[in-house]
Protein backbone atom coordinates (compact mmCIF):
# COMPACT_ATOMS: atom_id res chain seq x y z
CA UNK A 1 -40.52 4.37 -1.31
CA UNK A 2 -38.49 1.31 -2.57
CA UNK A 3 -36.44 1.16 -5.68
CA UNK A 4 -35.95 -1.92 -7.57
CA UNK A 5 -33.02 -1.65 -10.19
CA UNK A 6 -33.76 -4.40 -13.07
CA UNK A 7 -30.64 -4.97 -14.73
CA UNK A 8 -30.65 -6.26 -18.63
CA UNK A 9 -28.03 -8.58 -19.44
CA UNK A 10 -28.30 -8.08 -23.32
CA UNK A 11 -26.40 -9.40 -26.22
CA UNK A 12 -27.24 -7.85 -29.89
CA UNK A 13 -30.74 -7.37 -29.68
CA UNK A 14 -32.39 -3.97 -28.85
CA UNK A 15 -36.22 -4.38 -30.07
CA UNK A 16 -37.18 -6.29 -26.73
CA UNK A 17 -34.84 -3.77 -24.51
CA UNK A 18 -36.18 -0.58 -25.67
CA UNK A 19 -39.90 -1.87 -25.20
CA UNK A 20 -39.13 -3.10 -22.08
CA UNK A 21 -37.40 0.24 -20.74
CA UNK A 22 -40.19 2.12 -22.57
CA UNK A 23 -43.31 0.60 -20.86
CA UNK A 24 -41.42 0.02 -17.60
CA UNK A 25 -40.71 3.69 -17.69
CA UNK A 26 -44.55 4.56 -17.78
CA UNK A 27 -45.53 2.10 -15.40
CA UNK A 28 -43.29 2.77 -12.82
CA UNK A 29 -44.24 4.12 -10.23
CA UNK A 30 -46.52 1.95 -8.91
CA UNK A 31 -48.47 1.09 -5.88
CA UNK A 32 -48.94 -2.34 -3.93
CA UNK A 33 -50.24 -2.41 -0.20
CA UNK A 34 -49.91 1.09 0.12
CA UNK A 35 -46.63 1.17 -0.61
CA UNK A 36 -45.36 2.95 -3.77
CA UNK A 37 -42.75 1.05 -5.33
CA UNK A 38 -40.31 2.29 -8.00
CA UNK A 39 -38.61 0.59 -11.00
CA UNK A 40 -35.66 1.37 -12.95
CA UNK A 41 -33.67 -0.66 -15.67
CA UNK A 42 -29.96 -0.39 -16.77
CA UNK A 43 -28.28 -2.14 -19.30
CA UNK A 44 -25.36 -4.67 -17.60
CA UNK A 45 -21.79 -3.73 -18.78
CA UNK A 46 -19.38 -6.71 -18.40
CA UNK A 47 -16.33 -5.94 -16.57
CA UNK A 48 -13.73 -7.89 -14.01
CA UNK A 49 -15.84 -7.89 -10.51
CA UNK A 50 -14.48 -8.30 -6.71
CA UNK A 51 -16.65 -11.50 -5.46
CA UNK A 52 -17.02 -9.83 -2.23
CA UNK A 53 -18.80 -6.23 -4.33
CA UNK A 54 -22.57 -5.62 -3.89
CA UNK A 55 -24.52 -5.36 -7.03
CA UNK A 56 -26.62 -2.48 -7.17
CA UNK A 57 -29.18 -4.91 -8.72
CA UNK A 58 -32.92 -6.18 -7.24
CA UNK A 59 -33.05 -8.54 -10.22
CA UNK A 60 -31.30 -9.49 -13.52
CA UNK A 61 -33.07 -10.70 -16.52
CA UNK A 62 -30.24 -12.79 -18.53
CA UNK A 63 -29.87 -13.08 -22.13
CA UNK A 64 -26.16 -13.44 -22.43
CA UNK A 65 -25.08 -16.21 -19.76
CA UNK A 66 -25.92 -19.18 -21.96
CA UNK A 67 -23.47 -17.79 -24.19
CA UNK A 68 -21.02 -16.32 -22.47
CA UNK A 69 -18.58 -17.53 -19.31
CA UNK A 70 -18.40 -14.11 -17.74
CA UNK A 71 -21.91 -13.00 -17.17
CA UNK A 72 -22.59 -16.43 -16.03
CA UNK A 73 -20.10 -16.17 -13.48
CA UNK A 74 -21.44 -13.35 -12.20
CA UNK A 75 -25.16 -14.43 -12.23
CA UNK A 76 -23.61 -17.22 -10.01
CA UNK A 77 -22.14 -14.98 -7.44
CA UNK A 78 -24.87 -12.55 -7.16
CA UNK A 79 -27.58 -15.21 -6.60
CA UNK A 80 -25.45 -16.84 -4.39
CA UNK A 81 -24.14 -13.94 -2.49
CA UNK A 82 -26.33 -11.33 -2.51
CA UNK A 83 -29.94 -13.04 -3.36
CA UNK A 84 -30.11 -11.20 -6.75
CA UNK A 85 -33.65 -12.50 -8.62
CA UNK A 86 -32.79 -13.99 -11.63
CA UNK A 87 -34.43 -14.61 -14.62
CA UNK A 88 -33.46 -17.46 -15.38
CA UNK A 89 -31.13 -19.76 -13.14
CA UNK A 90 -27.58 -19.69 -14.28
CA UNK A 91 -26.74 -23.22 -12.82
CA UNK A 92 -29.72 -24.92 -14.43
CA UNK A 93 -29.58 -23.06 -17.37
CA UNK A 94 -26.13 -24.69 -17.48
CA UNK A 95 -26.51 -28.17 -16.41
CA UNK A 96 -30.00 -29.14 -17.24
CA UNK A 97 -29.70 -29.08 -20.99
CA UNK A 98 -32.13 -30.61 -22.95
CA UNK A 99 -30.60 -34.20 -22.75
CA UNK A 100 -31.47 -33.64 -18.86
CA UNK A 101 -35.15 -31.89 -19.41
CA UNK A 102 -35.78 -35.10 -21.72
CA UNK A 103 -34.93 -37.31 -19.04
CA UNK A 104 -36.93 -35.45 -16.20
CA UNK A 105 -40.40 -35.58 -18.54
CA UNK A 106 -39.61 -38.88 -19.92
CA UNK A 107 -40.27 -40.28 -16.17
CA UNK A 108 -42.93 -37.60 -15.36
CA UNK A 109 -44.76 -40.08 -18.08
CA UNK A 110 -45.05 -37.40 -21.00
CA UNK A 111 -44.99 -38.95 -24.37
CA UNK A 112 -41.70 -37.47 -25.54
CA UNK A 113 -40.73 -39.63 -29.01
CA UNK A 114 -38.03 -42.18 -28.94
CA UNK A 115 -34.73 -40.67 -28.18
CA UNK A 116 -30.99 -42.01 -28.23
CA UNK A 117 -28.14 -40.64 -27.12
CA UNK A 118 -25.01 -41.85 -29.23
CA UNK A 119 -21.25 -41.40 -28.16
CA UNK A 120 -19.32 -38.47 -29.95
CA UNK A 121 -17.93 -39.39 -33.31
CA UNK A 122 -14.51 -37.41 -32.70
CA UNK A 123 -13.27 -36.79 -29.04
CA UNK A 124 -13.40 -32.96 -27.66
CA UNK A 125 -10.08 -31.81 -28.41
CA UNK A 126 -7.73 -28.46 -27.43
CA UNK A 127 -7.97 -26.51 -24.50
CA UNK A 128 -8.95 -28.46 -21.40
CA UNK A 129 -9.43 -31.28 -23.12
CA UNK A 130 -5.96 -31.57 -24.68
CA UNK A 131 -4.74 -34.02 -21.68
CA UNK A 132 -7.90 -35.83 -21.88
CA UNK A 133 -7.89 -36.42 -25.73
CA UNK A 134 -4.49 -38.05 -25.35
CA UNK A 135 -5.63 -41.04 -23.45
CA UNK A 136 -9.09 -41.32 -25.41
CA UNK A 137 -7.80 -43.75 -27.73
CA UNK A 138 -6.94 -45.84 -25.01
CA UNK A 139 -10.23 -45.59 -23.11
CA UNK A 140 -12.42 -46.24 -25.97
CA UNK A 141 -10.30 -49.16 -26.78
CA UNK A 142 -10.98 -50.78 -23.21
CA UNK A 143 -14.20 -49.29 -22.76
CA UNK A 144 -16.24 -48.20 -25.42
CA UNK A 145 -19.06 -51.00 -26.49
CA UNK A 146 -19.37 -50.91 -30.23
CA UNK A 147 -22.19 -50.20 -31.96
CA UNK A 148 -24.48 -50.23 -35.07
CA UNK A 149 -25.83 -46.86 -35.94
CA UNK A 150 -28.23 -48.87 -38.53
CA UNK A 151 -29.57 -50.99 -36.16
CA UNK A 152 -30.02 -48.22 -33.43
CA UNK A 153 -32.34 -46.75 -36.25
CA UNK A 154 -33.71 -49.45 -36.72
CA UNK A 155 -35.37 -49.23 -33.66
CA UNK A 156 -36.54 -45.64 -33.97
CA UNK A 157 -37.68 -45.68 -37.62
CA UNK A 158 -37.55 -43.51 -39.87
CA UNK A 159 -37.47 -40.54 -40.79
CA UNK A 160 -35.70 -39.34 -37.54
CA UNK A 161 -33.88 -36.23 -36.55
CA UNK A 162 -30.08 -35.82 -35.10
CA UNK A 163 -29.86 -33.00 -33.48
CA UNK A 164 -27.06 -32.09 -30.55
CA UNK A 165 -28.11 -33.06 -26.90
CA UNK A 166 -27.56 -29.43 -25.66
CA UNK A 167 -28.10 -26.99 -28.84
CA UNK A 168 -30.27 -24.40 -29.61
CA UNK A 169 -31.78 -22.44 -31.95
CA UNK A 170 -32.01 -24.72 -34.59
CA UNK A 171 -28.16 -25.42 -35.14
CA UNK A 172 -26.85 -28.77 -35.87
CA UNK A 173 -30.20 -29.75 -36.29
CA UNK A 174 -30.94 -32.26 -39.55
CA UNK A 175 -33.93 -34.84 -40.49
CA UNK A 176 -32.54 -38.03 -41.81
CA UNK A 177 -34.20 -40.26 -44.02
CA UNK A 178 -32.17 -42.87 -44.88
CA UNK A 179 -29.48 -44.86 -43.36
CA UNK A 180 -26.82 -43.26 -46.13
CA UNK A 181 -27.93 -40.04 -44.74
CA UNK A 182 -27.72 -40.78 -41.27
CA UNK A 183 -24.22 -42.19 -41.77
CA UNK A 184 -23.27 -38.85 -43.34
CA UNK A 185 -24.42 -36.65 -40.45
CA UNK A 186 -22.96 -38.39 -37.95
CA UNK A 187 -19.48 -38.43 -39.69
CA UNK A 188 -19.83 -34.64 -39.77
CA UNK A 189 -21.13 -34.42 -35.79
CA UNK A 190 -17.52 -34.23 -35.01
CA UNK A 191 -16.95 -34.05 -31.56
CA UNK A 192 -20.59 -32.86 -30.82
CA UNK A 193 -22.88 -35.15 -28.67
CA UNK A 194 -25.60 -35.66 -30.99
CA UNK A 195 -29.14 -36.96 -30.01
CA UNK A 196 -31.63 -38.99 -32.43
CA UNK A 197 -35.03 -38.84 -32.17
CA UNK A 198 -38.04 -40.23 -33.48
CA UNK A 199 -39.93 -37.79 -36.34
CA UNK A 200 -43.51 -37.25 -35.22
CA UNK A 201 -44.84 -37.26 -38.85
CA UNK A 202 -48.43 -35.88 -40.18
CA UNK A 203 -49.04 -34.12 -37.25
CA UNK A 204 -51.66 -31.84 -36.48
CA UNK A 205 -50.71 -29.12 -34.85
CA UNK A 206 -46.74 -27.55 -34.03
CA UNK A 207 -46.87 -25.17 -30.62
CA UNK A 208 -44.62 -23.17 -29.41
CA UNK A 209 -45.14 -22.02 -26.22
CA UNK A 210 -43.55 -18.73 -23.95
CA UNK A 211 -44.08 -19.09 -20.69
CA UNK A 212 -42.81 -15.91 -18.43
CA UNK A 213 -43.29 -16.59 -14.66
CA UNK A 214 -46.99 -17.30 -14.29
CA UNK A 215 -48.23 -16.37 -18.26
CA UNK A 216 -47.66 -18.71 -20.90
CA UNK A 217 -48.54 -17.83 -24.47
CA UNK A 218 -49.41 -21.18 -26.85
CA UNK A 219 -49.34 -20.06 -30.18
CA UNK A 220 -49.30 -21.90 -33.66
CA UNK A 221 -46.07 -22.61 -35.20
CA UNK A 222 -44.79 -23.79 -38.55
CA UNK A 223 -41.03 -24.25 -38.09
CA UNK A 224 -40.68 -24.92 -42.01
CA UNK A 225 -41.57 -21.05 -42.80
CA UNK A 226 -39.32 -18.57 -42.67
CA UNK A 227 -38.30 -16.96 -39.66
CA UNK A 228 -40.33 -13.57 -39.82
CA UNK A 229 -43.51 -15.83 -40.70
CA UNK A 230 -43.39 -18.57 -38.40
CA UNK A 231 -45.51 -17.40 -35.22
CA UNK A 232 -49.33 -17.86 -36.78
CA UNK A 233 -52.12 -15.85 -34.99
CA UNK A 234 -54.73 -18.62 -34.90
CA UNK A 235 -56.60 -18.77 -31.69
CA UNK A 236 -58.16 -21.52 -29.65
CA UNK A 237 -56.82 -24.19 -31.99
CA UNK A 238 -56.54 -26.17 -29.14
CA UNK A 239 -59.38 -28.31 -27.70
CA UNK A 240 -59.24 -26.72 -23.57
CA UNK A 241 -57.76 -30.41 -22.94
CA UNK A 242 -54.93 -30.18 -24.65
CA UNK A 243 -54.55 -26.12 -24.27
CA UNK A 244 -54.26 -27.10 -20.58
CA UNK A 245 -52.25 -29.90 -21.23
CA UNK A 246 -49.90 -27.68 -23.38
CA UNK A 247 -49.74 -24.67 -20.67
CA UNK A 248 -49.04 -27.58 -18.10
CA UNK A 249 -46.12 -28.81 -19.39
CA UNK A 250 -44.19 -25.27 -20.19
CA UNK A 251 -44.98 -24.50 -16.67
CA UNK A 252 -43.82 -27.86 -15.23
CA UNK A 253 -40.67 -27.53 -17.08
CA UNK A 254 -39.67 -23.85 -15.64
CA UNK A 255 -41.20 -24.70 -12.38
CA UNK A 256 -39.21 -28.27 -12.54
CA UNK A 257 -35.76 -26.56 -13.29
CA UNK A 258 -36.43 -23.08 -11.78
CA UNK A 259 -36.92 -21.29 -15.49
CA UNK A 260 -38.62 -18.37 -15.45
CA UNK A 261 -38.35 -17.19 -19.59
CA UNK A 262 -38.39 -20.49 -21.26
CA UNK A 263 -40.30 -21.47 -24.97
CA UNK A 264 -41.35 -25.21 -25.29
CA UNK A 265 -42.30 -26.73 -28.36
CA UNK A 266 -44.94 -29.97 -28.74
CA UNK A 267 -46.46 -31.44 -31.62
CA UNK A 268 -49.84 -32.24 -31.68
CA UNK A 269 -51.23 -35.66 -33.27
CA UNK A 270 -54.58 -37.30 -33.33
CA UNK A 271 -55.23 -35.11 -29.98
CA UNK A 272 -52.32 -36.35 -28.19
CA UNK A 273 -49.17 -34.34 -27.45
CA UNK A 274 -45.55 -35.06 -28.03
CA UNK A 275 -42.93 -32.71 -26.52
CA UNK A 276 -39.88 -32.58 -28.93
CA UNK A 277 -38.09 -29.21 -27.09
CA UNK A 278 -38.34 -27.36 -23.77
CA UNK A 279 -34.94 -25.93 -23.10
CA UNK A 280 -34.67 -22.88 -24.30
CA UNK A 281 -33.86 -20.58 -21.36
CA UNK A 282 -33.00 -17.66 -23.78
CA UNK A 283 -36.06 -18.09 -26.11
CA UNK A 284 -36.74 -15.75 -29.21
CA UNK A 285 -38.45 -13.19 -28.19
CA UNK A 286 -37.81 -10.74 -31.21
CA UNK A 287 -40.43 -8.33 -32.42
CA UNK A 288 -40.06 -9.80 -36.09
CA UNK A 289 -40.36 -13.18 -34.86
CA UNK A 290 -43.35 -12.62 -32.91
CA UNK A 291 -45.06 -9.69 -34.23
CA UNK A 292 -48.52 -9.75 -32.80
CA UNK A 293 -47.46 -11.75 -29.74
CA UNK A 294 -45.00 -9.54 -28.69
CA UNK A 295 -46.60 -6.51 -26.71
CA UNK A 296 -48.04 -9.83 -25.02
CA UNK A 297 -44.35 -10.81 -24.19
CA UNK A 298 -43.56 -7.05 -22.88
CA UNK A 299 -46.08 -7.07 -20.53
CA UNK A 300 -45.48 -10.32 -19.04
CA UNK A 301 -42.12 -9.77 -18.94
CA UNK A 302 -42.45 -6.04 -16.68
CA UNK A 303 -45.64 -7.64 -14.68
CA UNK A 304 -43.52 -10.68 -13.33
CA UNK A 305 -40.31 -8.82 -12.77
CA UNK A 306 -42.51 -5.89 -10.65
CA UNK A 307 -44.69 -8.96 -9.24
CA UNK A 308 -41.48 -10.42 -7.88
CA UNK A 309 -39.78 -7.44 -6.52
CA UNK A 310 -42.81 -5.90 -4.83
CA UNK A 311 -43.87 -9.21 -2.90
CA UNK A 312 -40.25 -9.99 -2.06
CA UNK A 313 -40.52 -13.63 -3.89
CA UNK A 314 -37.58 -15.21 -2.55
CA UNK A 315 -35.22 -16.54 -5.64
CA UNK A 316 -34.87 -19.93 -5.57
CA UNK A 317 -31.96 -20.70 -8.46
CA UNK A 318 -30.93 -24.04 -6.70
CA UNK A 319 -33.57 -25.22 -4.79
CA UNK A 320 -34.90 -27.43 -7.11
CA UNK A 321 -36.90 -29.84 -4.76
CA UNK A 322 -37.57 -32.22 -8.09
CA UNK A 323 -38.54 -35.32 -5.38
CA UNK A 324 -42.03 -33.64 -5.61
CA UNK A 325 -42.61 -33.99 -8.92
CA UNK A 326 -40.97 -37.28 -9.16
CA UNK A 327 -42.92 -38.56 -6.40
CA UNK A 328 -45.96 -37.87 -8.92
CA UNK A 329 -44.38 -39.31 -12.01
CA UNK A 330 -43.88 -42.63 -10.13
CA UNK A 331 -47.30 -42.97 -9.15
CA UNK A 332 -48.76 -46.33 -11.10
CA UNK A 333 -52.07 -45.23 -9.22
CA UNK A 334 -52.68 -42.27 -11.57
CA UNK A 335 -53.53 -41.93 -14.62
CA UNK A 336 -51.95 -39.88 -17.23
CA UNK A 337 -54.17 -36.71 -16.85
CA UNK A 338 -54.16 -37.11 -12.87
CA UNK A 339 -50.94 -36.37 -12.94
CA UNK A 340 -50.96 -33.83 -15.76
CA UNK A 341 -53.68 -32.47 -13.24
CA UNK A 342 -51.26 -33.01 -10.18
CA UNK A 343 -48.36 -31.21 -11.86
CA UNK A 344 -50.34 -28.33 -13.14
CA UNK A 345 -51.39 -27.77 -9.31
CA UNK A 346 -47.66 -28.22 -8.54
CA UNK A 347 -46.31 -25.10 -10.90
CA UNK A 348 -48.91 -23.01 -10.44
CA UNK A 349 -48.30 -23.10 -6.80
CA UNK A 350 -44.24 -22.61 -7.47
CA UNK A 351 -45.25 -19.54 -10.05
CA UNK A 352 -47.66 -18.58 -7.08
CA UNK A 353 -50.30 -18.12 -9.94
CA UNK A 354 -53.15 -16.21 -8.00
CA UNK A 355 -51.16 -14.34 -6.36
CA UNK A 356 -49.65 -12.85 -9.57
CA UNK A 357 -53.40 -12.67 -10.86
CA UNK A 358 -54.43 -10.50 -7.96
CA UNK A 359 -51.48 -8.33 -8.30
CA UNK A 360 -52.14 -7.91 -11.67
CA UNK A 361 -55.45 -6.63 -11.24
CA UNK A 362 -54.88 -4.28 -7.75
CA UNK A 363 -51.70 -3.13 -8.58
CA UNK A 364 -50.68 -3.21 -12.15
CA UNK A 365 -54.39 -2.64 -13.63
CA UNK A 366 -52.96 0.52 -15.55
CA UNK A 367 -50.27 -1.59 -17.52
CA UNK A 368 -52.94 -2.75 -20.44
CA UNK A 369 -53.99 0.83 -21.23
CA UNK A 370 -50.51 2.02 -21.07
CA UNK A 371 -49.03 -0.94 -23.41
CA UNK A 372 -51.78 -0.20 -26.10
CA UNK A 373 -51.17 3.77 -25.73
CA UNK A 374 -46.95 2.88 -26.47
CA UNK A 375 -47.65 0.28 -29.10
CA UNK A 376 -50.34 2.55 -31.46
CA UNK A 377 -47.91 5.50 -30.61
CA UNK A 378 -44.87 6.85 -32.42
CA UNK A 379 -41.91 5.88 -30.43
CA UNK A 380 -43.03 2.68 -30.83
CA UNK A 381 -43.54 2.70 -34.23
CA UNK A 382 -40.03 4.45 -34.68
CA UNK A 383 -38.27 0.67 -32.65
CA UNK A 384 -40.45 -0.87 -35.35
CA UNK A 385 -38.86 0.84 -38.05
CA UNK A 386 -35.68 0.48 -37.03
CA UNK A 387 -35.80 -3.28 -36.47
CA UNK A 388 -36.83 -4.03 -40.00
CA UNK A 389 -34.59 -1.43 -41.21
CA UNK A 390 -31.36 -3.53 -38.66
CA UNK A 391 -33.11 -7.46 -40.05
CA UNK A 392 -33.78 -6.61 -43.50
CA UNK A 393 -32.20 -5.57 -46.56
CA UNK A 394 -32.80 -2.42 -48.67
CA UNK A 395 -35.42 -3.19 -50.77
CA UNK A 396 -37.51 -5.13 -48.60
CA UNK A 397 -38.01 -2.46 -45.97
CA UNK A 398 -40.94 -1.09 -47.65
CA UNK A 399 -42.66 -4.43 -47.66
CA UNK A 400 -41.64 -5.29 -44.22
CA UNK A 401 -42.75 -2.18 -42.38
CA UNK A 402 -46.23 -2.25 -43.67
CA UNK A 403 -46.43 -5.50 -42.86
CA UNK A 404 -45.35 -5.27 -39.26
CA UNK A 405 -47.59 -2.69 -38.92
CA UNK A 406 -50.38 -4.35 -39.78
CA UNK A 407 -49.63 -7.10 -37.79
CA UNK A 408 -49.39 -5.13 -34.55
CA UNK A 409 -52.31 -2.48 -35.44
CA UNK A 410 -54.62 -5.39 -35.71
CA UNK A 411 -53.04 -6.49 -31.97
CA UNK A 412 -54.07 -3.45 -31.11
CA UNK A 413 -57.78 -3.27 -32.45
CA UNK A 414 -57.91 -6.83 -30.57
CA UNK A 415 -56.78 -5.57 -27.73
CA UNK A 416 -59.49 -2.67 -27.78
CA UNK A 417 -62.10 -4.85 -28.75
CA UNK A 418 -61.37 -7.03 -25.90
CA UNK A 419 -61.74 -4.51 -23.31
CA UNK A 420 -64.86 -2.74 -24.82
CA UNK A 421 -65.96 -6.54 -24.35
């Protein structure tokens, strides 16, 4: 009877955590092949560590590495050492930021807006750069080509966006509308690397999409809203051209850099889409962030990581073999949706997509039943207490936990509906 250890590399949260341990906890065991297969999760302490040790760990899902030196480390030595599955790649996570992932689309032909990347306005100083900052002055005086940062926007138009070339979650992130503004924000970049990009105004449609191993989730997003009220539950908004299209690229992306929990955002216009973000390796996944979407994100979450450890899918953190998809992108015998078609065939073969269906539906058929039994139970409801009692203050707990509740009961009544369907 195999035993697969999953190992949580957390940093504050604990509404995702304690759902995942929860329904893992009922699903486990299970049975593929004959074989019954057992799953256990443990929270990851972070401690000194022998290189040569052997982690006790089948697989690792990280939400601490892009943050922190130590974890990441160690996500390095046990994928290279010991084979560890990770979710996601430590040494993409780190080097394929999203200056890189707009680079990689931009010549696998998606229509990502005009983007420039201008030179830091201070240079990167203390630490390991102390040495390096000394002899800046010098090096910018030989070799840095000035420049206009009016007539670079020029060329973009406005209104645009600066935004750093390897941020996240929102920070250092600013729409410009003028050049007096623009001027401003760059003074204040400091020694950040800062990105501007073309504003994709009137649009129809923002999406944010989750993809987890072979599921993605496209849901309706309105970035302006606050943060508990974001995540819409509008379904098929999109036309099944552009839901495919959508789904395409967030799989492309993970398959492209070996991402296996990534969101992706793209902004819909007159039908056509515009990807604006897709690296976010350690995307929200936060029950008051996506409320009725996030049993959804549980489930996906236990069914890839018991998918992966009961087939024995080999984990591939470096072997990124992008010449494939390249080889597509290059193509000036295909059309735009050939290829879109071309690289949908290519990820869904990476995320070995049927494989994970049938899985699903011989091994892991319980799961559904089980996740509505823990979400319209008390334990549940108790995490969802607690979270809106950790997020918000005093007096708008009341408010908060009926409203969360409604949100997920009427998850659940979909969910019920659906399979009485």
């Amino acid at each position: 009877m195999p035993e697969h250890l999953i190992g949580l590399l957390l940093g504050t949260e604990e509404d995702w955590p304690t759902a995942f341990e929860a329904l893992t906890d009922r699903v486990s065991p299970f049975s593929h092949r004959g074989e019954t297969h057992v799953l256990r999760t443990e929270r990851i302490l972070n401690e000194p560590f022998r290189l040569r040790y052997e982690p006790r760990y089948s697989l690792v899902i990280d939400r601490l590495a892009w943050w922190y030196h130590l974890p990441r480390e160690w996500l390095k030595k046990i994928a290279l050492m010991d084979d560890v599955y990770l979710l996601n790649s430590p040494f993409t996570f780190q080097a394929m930021e999203k200056h890189a992932a707009y680079c990689a689309t931009m010549r696998l032909g998606f229509r990502v807006p005009e983007t420039w990347l201008l030179p830091h306005k201070l240079p990167p100083s203390g630490g390991q750069w102390a040495a390096a900052t000394a002899r800046f002055e010098e090096v910018a005086s030989r070799y840095n080509a000035p420049f206009e940062l009016d007539e670079i926007a020029a060329q973009i138009g406005y209104p645009l966006f600066m935004k750093p070339f390897d941020g996240g979650q929102w920070v250092g992130v600013t729409r410009i509308e003028d050049g007096d503004a623009l001027r401003a924000r760059y003074d204040e970049s400091g020694e950040r690397l800062m990105h501007l990009q073309a504003a994709v105004e009137d649009f129809d449609v923002f999406v944010r999409s989750l993809s987890i191993g072979a599921e993605t989730m496209a849901m309706w997003y309105e970035p302006d809203r606050p943060l508990h009220d974001r995540y819409q539950i509008r379904h098929d908004f999109l036309s099944s051209q552009l839901g495919f299209e959508v789904v395409t690229f967030s799989r492309l992306v993970n398959a492209l850099f070996r991402w296996e929990f990534n969101s992706s955002e793209t902004i819909v216009k007159d039908g056509v889409m515009h990807p604006i973000d897709f690296a976010n390796a350690s995307p929200d996944v936060a029950l008051t962030s996506l409320h009725y979407y996030f049993p959804w994100a549980i489930s996906a979450l236990l069914k890839w990581s018991a998918f992966c450890l009961a087939t024995g899918r080999p984990s591939r953190p470096l072997d990124q073999d992008t010449r494939r998809y390249f080889e597509v992108g290059d193509r000036a015998d295909l059309g735009y949706e050939q290829k879109v078609a071309e690289y949908r065939r290519l990820a869904d073969s990476y995320f070995q997509v049927e494989e994970y269906d049938d899985f699903c539906a011989s091994s892991l058929a319980h799961v559904d039943e089980l996740l509505l039994e823990y979400v319209e139970g008390p334990e549940f409801d108790d995490l969802l207490v607690h979270t809106v009692v950790s997020t918000f203050p005093p007096h708008e707990h009341e408010h908060f936990t009926a409203h969360y509740r409604g949100l997920l009961g009427s998850w659940a009544r979909d969910r019920r509906s659906a399979v009485a369907e």
